[in-house]
Protein backbone atom coordinates (compact mmCIF):
# COMPACT_ATOMS: atom_id res chain seq x y z
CA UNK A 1 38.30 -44.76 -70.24
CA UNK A 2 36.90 -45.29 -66.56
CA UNK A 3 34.44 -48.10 -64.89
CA UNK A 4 32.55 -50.41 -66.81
CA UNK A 5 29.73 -50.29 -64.02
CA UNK A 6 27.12 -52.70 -65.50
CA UNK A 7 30.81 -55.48 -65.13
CA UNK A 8 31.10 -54.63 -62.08
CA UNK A 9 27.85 -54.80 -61.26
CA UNK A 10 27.18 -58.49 -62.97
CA UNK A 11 30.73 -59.17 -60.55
CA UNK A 12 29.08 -58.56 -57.10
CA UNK A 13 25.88 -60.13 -58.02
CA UNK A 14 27.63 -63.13 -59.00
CA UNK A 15 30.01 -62.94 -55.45
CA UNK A 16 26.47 -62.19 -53.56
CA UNK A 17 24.22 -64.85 -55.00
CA UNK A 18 27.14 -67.26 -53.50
CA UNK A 19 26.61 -65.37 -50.18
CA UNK A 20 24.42 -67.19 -47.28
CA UNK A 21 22.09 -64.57 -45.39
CA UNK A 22 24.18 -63.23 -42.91
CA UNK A 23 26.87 -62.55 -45.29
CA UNK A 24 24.53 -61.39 -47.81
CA UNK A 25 22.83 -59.31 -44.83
CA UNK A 26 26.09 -57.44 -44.13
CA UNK A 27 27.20 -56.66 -47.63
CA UNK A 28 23.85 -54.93 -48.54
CA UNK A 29 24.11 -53.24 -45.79
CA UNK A 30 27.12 -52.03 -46.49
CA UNK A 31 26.55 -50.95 -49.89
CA UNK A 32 24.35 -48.04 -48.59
CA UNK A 33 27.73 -46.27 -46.85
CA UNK A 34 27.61 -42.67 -48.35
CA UNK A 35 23.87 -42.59 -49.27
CA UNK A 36 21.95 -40.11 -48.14
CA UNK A 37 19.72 -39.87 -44.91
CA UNK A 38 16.15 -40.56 -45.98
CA UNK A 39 13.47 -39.79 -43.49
CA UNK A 40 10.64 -42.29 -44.28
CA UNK A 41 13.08 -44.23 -46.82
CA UNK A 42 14.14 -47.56 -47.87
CA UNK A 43 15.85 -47.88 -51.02
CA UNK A 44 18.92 -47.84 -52.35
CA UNK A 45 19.07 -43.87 -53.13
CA UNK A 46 18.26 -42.91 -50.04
CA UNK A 47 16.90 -44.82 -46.37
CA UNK A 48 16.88 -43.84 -42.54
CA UNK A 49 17.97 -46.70 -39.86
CA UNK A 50 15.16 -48.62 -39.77
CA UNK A 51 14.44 -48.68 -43.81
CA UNK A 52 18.29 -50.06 -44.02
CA UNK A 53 17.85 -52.88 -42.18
CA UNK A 54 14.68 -53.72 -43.27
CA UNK A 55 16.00 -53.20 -47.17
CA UNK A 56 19.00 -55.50 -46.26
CA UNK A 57 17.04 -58.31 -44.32
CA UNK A 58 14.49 -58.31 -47.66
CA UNK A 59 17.53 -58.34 -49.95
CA UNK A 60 19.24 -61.30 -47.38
CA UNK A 61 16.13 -63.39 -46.93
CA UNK A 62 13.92 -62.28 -49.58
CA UNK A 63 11.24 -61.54 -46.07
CA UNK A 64 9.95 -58.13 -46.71
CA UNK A 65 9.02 -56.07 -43.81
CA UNK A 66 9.11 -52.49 -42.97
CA UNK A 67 8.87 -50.99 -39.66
CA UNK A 68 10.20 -48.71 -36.94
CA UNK A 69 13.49 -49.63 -35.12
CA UNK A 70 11.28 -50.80 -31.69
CA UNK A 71 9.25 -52.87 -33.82
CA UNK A 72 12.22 -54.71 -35.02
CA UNK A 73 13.60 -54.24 -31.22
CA UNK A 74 10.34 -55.89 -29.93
CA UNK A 75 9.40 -58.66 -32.53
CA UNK A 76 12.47 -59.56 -34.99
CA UNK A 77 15.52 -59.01 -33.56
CA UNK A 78 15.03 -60.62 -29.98
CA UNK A 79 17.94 -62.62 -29.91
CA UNK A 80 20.31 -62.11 -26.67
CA UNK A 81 24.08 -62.20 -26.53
CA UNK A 82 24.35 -63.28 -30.46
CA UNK A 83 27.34 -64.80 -32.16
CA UNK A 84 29.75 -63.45 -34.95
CA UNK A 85 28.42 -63.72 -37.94
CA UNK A 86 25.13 -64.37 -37.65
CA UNK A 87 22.62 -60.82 -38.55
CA UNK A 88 22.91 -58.68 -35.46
CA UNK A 89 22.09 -55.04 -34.71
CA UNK A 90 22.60 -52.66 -32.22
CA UNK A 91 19.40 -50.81 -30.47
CA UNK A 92 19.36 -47.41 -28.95
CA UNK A 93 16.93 -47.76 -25.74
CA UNK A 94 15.42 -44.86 -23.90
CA UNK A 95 16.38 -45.08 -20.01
CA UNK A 96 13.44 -43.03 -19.38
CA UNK A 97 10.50 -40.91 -21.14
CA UNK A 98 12.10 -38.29 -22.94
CA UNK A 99 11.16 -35.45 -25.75
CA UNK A 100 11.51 -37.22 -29.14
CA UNK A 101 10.15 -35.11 -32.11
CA UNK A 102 6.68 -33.81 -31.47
CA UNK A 103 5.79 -36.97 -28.91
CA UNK A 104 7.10 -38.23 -25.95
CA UNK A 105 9.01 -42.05 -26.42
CA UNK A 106 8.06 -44.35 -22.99
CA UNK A 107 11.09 -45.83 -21.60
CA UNK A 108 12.63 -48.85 -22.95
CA UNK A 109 11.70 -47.39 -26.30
CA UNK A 110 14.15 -48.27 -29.20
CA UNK A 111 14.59 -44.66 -31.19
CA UNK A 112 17.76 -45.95 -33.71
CA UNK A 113 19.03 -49.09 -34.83
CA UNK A 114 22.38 -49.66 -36.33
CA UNK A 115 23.18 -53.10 -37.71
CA UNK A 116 26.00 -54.80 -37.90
CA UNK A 117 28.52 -55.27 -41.35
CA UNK A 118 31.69 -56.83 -39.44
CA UNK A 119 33.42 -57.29 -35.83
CA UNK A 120 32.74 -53.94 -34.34
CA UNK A 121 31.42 -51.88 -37.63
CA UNK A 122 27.94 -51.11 -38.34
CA UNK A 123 26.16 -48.95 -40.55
CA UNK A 124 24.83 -45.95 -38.89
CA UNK A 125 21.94 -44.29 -41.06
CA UNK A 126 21.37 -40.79 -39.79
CA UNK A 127 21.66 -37.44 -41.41
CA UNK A 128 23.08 -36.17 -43.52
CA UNK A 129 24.32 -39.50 -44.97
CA UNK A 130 25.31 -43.10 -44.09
CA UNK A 131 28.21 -44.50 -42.82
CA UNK A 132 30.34 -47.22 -42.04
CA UNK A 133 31.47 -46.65 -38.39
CA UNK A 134 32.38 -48.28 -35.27
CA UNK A 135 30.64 -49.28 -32.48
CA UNK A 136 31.50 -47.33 -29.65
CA UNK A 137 32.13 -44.39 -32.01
CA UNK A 138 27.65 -44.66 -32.73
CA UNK A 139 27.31 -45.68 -28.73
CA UNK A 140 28.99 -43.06 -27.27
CA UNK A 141 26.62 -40.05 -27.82
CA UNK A 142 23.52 -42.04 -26.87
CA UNK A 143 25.09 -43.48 -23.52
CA UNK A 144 25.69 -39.83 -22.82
CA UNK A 145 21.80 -38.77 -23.41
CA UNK A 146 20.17 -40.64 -21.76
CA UNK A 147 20.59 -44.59 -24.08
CA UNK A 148 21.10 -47.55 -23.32
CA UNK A 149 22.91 -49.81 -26.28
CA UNK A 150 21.37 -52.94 -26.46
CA UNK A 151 22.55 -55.75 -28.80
CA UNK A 152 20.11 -58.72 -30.19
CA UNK A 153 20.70 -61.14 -33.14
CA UNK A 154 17.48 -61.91 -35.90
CA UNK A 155 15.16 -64.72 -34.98
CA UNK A 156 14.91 -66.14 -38.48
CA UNK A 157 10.94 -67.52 -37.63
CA UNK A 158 9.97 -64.01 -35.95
CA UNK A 159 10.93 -62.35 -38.83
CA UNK A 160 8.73 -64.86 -41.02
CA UNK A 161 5.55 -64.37 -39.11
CA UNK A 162 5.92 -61.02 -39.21
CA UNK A 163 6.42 -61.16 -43.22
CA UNK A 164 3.42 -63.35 -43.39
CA UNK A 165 1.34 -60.94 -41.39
CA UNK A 166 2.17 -58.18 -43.56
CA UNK A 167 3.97 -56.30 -41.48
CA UNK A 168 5.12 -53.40 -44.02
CA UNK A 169 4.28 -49.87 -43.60
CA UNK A 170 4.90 -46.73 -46.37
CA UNK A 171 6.54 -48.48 -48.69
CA UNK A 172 8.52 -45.85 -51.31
CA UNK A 173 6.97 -45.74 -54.56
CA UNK A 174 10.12 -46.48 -56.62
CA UNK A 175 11.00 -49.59 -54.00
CA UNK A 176 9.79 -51.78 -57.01
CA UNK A 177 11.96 -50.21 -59.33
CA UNK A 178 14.83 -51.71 -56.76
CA UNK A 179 13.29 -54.94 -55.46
CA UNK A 180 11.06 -57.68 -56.97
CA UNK A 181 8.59 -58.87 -54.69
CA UNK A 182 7.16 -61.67 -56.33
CA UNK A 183 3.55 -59.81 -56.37
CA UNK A 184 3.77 -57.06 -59.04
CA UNK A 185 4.02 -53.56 -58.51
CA UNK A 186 0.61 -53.35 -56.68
CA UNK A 187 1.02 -55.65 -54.27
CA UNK A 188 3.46 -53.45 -51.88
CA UNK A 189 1.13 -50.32 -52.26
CA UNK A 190 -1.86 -52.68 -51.25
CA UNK A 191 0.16 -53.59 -47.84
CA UNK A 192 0.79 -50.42 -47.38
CA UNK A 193 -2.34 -49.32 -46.75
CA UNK A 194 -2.45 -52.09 -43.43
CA UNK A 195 -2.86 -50.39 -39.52
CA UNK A 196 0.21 -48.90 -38.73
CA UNK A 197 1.97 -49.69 -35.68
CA UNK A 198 -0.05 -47.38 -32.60
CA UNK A 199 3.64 -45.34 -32.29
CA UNK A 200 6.37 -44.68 -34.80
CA UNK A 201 9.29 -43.61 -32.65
CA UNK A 202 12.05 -42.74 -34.70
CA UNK A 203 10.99 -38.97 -34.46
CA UNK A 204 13.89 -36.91 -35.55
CA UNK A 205 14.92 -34.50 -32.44
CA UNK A 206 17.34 -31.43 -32.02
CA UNK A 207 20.91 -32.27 -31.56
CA UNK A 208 22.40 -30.77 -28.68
CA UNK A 209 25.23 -28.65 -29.41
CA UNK A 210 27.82 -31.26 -28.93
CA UNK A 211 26.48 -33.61 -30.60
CA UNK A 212 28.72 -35.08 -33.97
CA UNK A 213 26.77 -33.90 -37.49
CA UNK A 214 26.41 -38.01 -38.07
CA UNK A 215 25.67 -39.06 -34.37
CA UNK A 216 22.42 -39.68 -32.95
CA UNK A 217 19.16 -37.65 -34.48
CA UNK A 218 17.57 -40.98 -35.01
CA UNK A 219 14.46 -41.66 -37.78
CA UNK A 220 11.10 -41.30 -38.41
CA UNK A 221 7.90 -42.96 -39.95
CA UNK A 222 4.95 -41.57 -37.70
CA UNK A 223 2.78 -43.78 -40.56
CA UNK A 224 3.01 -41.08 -43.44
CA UNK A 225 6.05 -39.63 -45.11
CA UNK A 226 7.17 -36.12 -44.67
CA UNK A 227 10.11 -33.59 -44.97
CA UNK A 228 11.39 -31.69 -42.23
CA UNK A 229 12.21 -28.06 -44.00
CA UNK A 230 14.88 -27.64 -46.90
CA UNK A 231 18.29 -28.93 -46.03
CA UNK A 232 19.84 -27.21 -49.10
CA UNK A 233 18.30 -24.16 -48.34
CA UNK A 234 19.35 -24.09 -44.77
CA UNK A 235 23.03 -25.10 -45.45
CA UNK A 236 23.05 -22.47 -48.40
CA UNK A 237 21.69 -20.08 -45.69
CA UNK A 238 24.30 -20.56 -43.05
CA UNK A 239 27.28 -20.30 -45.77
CA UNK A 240 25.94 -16.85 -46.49
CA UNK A 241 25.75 -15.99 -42.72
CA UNK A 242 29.34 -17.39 -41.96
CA UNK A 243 30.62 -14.98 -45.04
CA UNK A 244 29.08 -12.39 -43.88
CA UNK A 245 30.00 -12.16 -39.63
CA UNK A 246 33.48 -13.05 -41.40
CA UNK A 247 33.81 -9.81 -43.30
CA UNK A 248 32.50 -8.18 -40.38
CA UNK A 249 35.30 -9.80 -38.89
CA UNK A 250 38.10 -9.73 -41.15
CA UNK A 251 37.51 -6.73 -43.69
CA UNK A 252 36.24 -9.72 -46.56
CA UNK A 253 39.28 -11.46 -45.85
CA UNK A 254 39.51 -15.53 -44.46
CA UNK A 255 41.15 -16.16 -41.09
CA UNK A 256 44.69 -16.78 -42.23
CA UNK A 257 44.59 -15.95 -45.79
CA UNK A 258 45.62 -12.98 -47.68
């Protein structure tokens, strides 16, 4: 007994073929709630803010692109005040130069993008996994350090230029194994290999001690793919530390238990 995935599966394509792109847009977008944050990453395993959109506006549009969150600030989503329903996203916009990863982001820089799957509810890709949330719930933590929120709708022909011009960087390797391009496998590896963009901003930073596990902390593709450390190996880490201060504590024995 239990799912008959490959049903279900033949089920939303069929709904999702019917879509148009803004619908289609939204629904990809929100089938990557509860994946994991992917620095570097855009497929359906795994993906960091940037990679979601630009998976979801590929998947809507069939225009593949893949970029940093300011590069989709400054050239495809430039679109003031836009309507319901049509593919919006929400910017995060340095107020000033600040600290972000091992470089400094100018003001006006856009370090995190979270795009839009409803009225008010976006999917906000940062670690440790997405999720669907609202708004002012994603705003709040970057109007208090130092953000502005800006929000800007797709311009349909920007984004076509831009796919034209080849305007994907780092593609994953198993991205093909997810999307057809219409090229063969070799074709997005061959892009790939184009001039980055001269700053990838989405450097991951250190959350201030306030700060929500799934707020803020932002992206990054400085033009390679890398890991920052082992979070397994941390997490495992700090479970052993909390045990121990709390038989220091308590004698071996939980707050409150027996």
């Amino acid at each position: 007994m239990g799912v008959r995935w490959e049903n279900v599966a033949e089920a939303k394509r069929s709904r999702f073929d019917r879509m148009g792109e803004a619908q289609k847009f939204e629904c990809f977008l929100a089938m990557q709630a509860g994946a994991p944050y992917g620095w570097g990453e855009e497929n359906p395993r795994a993906s960091d803010c940037s990679g979601a959109v630009c998976m979801s506006l590929f998947a809507a549009t069939g225009l593949l692109v893949r970029t940093t969150a300011d590069d989709l600030f400054r050239r495809a989503f430039t679109v003031p005040n836009p309507s319901a329903g049509s593919i919006r996203a929400a910017f995060y916009v340095t107020r000033e130069a600040r600290p972000h990863g091992d470089r400094t982001a100018p003001a006006g820089t856009a370090t995190h993008v979270a795009a839009f799957v409803g009225d008010n509810v976006v999917l906000n890709s940062e670690r440790p996994v997405a999720r669907l949330r609202r708004l002012e719930d994603v705003s709040r933590w970057h109007l208090n350090n130092g953000h502005d929120v800006v929000i800007r709708g797709l311009d349909r022909a920007a984004l076509e230029g831009l796919a034209r011009a080849g305007a994907v960087w780092g593609l994953d390797g198993i991205f093909s194994h997810y999307f057809d391009t219409g090229d063969g496998e070799a074709a997005p590896q061959a892009v790939a290999r184009a001039k980055a963009p001269p700053m990838r901003t989405e450097e991951p930073r250190p959350a201030p001690a306030e700060k929500p596990a799934d707020a803020g902390g932002g992206e990054n593709s400085a033009g390679r793919k890398k890991y920052y450390g082992n979070s397994k190996a941390r997490n495992a880490l700090a479970r052993f530390l909390l045990g121990l201060v709390s038989w220091a504590l308590f004698g071996g024995k939980r707050r409150g238990g027996a």
